[in-house]
N, C-alpha and C. Protein backbone atom coordinates (compact mmCIF):
# COMPACT_ATOMS: atom_id res chain seq x y z
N UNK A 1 -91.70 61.91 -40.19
CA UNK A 1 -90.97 60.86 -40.89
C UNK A 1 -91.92 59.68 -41.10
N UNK A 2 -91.96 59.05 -42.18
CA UNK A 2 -92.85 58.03 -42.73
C UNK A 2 -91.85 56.54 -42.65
N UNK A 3 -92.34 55.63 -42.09
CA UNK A 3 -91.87 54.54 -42.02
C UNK A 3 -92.17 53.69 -43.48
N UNK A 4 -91.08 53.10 -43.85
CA UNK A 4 -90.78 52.43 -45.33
C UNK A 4 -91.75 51.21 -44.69
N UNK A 5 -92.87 50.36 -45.77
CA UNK A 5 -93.32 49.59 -45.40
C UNK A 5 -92.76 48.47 -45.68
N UNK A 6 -93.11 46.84 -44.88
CA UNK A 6 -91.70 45.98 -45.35
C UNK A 6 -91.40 45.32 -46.77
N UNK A 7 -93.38 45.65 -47.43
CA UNK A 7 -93.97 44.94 -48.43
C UNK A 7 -93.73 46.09 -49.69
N UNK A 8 -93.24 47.31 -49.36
CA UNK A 8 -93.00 48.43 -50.48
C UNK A 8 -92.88 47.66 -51.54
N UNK A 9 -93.10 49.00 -52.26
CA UNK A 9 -93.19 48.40 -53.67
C UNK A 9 -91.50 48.14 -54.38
N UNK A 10 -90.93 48.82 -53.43
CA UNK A 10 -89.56 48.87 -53.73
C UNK A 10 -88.37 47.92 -53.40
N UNK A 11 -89.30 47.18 -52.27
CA UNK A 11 -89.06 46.08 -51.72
C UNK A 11 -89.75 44.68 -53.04
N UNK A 12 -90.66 44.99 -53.11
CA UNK A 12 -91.18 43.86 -54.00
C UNK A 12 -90.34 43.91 -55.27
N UNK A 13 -89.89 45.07 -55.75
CA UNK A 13 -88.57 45.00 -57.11
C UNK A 13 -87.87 44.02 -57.16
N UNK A 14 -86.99 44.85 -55.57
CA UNK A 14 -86.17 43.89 -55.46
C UNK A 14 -85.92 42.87 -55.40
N UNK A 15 -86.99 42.27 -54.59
CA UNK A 15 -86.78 40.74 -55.18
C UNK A 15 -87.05 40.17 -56.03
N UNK A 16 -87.71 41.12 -57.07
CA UNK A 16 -88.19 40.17 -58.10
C UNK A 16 -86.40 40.26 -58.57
N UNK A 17 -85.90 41.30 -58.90
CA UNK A 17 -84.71 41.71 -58.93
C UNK A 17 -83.57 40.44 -58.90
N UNK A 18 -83.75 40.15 -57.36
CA UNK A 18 -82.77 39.23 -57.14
C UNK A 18 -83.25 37.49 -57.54
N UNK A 19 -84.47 37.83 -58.13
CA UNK A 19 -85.06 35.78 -58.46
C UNK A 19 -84.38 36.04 -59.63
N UNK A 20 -84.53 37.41 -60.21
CA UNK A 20 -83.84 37.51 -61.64
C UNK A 20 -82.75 37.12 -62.12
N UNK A 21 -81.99 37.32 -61.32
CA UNK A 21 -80.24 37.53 -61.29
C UNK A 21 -80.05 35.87 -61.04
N UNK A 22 -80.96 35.22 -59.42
CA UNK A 22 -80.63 33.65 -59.58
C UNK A 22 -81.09 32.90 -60.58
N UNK A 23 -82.27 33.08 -61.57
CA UNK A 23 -82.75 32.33 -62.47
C UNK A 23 -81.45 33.05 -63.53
N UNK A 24 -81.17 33.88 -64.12
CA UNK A 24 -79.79 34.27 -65.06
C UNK A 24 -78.49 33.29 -64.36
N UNK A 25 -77.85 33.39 -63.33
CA UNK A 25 -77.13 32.50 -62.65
C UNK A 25 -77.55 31.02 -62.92
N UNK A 26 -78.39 30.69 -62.84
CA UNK A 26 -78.64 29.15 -63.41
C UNK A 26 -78.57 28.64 -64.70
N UNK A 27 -78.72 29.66 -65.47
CA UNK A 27 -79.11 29.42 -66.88
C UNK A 27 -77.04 29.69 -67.21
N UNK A 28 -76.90 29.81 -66.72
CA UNK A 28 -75.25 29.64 -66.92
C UNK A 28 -74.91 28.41 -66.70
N UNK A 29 -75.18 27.31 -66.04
CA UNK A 29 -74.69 25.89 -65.68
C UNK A 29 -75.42 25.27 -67.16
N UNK A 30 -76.45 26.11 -68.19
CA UNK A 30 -76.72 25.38 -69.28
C UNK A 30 -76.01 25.45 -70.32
N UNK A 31 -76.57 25.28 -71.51
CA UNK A 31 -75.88 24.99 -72.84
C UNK A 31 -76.28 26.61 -73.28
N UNK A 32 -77.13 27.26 -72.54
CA UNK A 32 -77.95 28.61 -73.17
C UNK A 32 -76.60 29.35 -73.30
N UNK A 33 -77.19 30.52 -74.53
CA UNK A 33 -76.31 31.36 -74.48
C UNK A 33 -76.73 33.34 -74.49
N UNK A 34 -75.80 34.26 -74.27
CA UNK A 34 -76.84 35.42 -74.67
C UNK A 34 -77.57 35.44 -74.17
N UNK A 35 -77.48 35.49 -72.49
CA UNK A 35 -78.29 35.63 -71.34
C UNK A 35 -78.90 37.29 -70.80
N UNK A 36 -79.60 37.46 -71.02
CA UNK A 36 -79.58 39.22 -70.82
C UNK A 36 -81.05 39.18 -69.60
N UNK A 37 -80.69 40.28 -68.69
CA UNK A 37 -81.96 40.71 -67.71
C UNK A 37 -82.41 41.50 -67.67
N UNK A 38 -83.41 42.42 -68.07
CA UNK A 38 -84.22 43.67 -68.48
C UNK A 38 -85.15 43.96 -67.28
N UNK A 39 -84.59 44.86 -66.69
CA UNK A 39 -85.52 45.62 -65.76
C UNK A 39 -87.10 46.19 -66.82
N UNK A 40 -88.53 45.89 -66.78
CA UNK A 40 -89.52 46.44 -67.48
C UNK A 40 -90.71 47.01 -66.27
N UNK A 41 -90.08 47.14 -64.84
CA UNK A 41 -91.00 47.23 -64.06
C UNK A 41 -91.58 48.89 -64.40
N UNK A 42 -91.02 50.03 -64.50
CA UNK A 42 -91.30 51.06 -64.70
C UNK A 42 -92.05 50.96 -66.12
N UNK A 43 -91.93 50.01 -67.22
CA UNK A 43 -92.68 49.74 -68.44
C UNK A 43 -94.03 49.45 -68.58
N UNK A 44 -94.28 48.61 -67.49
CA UNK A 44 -95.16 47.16 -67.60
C UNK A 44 -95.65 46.91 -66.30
N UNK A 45 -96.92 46.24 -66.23
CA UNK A 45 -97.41 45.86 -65.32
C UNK A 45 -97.53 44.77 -65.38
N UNK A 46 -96.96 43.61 -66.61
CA UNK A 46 -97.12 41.94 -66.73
C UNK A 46 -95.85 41.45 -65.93
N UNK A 47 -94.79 41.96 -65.61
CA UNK A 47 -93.78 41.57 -64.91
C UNK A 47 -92.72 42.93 -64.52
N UNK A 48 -92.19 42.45 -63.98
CA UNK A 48 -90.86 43.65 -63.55
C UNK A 48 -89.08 43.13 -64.12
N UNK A 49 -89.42 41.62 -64.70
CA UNK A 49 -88.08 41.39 -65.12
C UNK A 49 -88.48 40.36 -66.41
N UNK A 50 -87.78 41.18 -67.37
CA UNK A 50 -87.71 39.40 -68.35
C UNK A 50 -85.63 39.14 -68.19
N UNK A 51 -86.07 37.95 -68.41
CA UNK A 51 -85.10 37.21 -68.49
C UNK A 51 -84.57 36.45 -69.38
N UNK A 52 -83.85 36.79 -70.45
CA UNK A 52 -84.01 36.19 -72.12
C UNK A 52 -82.69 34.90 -72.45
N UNK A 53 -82.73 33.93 -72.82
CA UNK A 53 -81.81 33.58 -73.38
C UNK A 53 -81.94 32.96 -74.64
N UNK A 54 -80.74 32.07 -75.36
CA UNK A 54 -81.06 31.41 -76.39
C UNK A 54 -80.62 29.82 -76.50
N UNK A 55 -80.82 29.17 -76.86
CA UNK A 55 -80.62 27.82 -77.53
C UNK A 55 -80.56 27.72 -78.75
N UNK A 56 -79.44 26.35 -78.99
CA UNK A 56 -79.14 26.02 -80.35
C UNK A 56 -79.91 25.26 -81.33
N UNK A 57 -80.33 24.55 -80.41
CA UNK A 57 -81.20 23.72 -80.81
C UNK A 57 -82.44 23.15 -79.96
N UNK A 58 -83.50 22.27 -80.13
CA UNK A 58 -84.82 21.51 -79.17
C UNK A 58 -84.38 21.18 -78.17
N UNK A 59 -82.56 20.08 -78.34
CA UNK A 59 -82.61 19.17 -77.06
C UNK A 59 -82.00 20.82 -76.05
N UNK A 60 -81.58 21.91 -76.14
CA UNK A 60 -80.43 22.38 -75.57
C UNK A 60 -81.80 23.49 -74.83
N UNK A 61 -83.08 23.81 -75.74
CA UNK A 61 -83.95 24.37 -74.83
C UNK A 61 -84.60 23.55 -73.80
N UNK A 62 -84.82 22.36 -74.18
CA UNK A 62 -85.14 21.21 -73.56
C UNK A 62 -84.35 21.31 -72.12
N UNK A 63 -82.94 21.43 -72.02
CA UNK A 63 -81.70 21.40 -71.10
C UNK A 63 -82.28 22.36 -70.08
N UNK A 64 -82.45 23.65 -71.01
CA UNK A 64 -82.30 24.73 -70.41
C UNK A 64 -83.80 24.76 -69.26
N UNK A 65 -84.67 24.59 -69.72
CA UNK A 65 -85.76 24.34 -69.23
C UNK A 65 -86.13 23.34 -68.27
N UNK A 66 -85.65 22.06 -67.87
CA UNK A 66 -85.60 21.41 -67.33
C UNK A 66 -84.73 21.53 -66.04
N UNK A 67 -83.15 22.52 -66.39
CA UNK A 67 -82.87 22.52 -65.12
C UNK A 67 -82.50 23.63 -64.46
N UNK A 68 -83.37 24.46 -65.29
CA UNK A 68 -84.64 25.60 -64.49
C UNK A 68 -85.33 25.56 -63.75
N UNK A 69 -86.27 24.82 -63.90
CA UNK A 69 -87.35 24.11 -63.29
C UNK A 69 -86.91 23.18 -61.63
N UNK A 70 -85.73 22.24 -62.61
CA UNK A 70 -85.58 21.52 -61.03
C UNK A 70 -85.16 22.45 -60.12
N UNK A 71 -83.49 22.93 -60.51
CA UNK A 71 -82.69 23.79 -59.59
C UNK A 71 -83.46 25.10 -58.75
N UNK A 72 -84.88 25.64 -59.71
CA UNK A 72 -85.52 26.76 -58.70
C UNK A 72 -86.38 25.80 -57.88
N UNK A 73 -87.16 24.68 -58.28
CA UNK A 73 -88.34 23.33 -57.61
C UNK A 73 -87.03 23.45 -55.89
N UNK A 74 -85.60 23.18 -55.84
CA UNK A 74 -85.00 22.88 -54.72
C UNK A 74 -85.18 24.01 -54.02
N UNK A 75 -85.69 25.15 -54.41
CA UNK A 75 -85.08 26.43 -53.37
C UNK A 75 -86.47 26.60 -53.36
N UNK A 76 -87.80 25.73 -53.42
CA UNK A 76 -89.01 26.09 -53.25
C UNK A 76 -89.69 27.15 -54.25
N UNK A 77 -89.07 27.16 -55.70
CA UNK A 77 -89.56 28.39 -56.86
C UNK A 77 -90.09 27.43 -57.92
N UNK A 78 -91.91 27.91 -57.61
CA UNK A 78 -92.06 26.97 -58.80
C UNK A 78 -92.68 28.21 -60.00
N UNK A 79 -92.54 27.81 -60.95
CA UNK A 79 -93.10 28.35 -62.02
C UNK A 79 -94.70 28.96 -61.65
N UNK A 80 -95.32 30.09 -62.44
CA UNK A 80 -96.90 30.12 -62.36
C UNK A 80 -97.48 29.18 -63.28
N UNK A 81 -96.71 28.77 -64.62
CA UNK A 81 -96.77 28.50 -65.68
C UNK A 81 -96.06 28.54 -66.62
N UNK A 82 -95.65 27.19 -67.21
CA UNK A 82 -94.97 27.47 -68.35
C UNK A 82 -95.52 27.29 -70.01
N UNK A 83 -95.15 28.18 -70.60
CA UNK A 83 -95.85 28.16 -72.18
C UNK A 83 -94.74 27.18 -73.26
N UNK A 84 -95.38 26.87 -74.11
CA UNK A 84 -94.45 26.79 -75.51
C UNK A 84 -94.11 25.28 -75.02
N UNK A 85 -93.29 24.65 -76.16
CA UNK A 85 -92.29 23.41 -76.27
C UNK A 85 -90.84 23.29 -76.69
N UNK A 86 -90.12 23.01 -76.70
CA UNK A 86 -88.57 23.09 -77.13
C UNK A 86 -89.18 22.79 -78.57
N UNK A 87 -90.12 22.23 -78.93
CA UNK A 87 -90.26 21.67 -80.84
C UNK A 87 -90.72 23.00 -81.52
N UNK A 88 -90.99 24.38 -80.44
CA UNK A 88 -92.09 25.44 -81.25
C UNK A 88 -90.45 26.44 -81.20
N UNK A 89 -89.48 26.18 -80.34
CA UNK A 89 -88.52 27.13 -80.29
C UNK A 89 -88.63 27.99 -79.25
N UNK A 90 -89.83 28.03 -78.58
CA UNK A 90 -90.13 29.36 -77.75
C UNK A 90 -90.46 28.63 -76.31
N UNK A 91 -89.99 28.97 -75.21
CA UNK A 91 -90.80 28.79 -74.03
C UNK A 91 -90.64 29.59 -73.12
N UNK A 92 -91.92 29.87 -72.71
CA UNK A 92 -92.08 31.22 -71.51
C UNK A 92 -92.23 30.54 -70.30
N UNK A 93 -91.10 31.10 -69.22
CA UNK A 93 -91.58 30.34 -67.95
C UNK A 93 -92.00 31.73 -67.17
N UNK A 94 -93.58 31.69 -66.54
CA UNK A 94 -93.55 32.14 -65.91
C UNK A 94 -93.35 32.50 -63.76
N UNK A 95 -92.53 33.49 -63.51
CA UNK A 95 -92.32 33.37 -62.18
C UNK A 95 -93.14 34.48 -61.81
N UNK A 96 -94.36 34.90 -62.16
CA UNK A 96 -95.11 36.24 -61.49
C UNK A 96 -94.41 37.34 -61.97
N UNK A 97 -93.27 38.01 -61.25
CA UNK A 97 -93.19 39.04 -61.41
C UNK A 97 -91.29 38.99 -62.22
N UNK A 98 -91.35 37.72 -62.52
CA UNK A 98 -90.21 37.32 -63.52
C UNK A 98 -90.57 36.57 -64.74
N UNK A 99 -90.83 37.05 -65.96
CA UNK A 99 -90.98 36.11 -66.84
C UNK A 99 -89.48 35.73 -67.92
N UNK A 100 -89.43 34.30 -67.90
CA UNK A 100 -88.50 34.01 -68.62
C UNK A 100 -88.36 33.51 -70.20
N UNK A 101 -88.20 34.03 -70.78
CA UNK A 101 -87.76 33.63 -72.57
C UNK A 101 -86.70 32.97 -72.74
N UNK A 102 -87.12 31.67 -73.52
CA UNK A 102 -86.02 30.55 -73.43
C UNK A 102 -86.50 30.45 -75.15
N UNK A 103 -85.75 30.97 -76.05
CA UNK A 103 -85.83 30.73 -77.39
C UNK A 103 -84.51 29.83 -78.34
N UNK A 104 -84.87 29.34 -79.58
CA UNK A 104 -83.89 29.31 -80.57
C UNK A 104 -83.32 30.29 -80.95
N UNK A 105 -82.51 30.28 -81.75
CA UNK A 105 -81.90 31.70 -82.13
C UNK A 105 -82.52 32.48 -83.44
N UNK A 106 -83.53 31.42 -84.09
CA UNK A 106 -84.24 32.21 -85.20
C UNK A 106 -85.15 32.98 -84.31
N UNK A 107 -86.00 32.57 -83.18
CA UNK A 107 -87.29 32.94 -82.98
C UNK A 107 -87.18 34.47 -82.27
N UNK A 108 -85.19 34.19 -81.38
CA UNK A 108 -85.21 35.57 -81.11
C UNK A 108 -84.61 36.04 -81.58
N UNK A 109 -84.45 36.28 -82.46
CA UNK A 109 -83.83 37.27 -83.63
C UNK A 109 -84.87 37.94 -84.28
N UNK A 110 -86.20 37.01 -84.85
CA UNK A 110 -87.26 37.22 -85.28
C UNK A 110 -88.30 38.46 -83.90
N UNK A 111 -88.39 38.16 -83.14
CA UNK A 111 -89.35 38.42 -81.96
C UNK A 111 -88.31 39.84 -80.90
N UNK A 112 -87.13 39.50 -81.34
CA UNK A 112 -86.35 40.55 -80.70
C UNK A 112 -87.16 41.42 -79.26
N UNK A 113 -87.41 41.01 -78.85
CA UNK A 113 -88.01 41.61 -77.36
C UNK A 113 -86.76 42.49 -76.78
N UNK A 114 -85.28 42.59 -76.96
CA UNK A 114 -84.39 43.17 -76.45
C UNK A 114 -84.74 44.68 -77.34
N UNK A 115 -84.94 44.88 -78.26
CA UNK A 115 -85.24 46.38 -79.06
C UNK A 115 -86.62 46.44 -79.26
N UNK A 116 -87.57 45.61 -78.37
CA UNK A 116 -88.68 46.32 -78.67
C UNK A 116 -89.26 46.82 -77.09
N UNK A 117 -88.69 46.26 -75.81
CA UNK A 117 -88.32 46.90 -74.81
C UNK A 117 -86.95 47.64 -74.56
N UNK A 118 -86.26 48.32 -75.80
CA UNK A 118 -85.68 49.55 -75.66
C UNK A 118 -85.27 50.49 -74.88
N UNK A 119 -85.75 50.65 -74.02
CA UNK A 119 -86.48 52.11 -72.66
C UNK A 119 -86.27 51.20 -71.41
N UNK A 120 -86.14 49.66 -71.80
CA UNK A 120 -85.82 48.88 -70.36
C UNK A 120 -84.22 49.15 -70.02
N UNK A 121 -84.08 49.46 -68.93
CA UNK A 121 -82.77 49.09 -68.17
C UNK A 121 -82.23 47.77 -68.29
N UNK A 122 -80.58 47.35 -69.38
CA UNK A 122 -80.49 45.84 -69.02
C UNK A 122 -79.84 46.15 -67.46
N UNK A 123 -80.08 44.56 -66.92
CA UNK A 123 -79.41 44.64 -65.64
C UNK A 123 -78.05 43.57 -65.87
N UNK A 124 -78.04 42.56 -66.62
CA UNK A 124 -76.93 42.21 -66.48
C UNK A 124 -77.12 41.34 -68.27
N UNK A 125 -76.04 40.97 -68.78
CA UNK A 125 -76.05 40.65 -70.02
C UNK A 125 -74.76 39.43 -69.92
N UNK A 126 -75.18 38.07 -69.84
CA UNK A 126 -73.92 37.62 -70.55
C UNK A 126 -74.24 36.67 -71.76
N UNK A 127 -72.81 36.76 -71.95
CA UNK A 127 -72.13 36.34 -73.52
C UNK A 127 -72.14 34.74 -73.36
């Protein structure tokens, strides 16, 4: 019998798993909408979760992004990096093995990452 190690790789999913689900859970206290979580770990080796939503407008990615940032900053989750501006429509926050897409609704409609990771498992989707 082989002892499961504590750092497995199956172990490391999961939590990316579960930062997933709390960064989706937060993005619900915003203005975002069309929140979806895509398992890509069996896809990809740049992350194991995207995390997509949308905004209506600059100030509402602006929203969304900001209290992202604080609400994970309290539980000790800081970003690796974040890309883009609420003025370009697009911003990528990255969490390592969670990256998050915070778009307008042209850019993801345009960029559709939900049908071009296809083959991803969603994990949770809200409206």
């Amino acid at each position: 019998m082989t002892a499961i190690e504590p750092n497995s790789q199956e172990d490391l999913v999961k939590g990316s798993r579960e930062l997933a689900v709390a960064i989706a859970d937060v993005i619900t206290e915003t203005p975002a909408s069309d929140t979806t979580v895509i398992d890509i770990h069996e896809l990809s080796t740049i992350a194991d979760f995207f995390v997509i939503c949308s905004g209506d407008n600059e100030r509402q990615l602006r929203a969304i992004t900001r209290l992202l940032k604080d609400q994970l900053s309290e539980q000790g989750i800081e970003p690796k990096r974040i890309e883009g501006e609420p003025v370009s429509g697009w911003i990528l926050m990255d969490f390592q093995d969670v990256i998050v897409h915070i778009f307008d609704r042209d850019l993801r409609e345009f960029y559709n990452l939900e049908e071009r990771w296809a083959e991803a498992r969603i994990v949770l989707a809200i409206q």
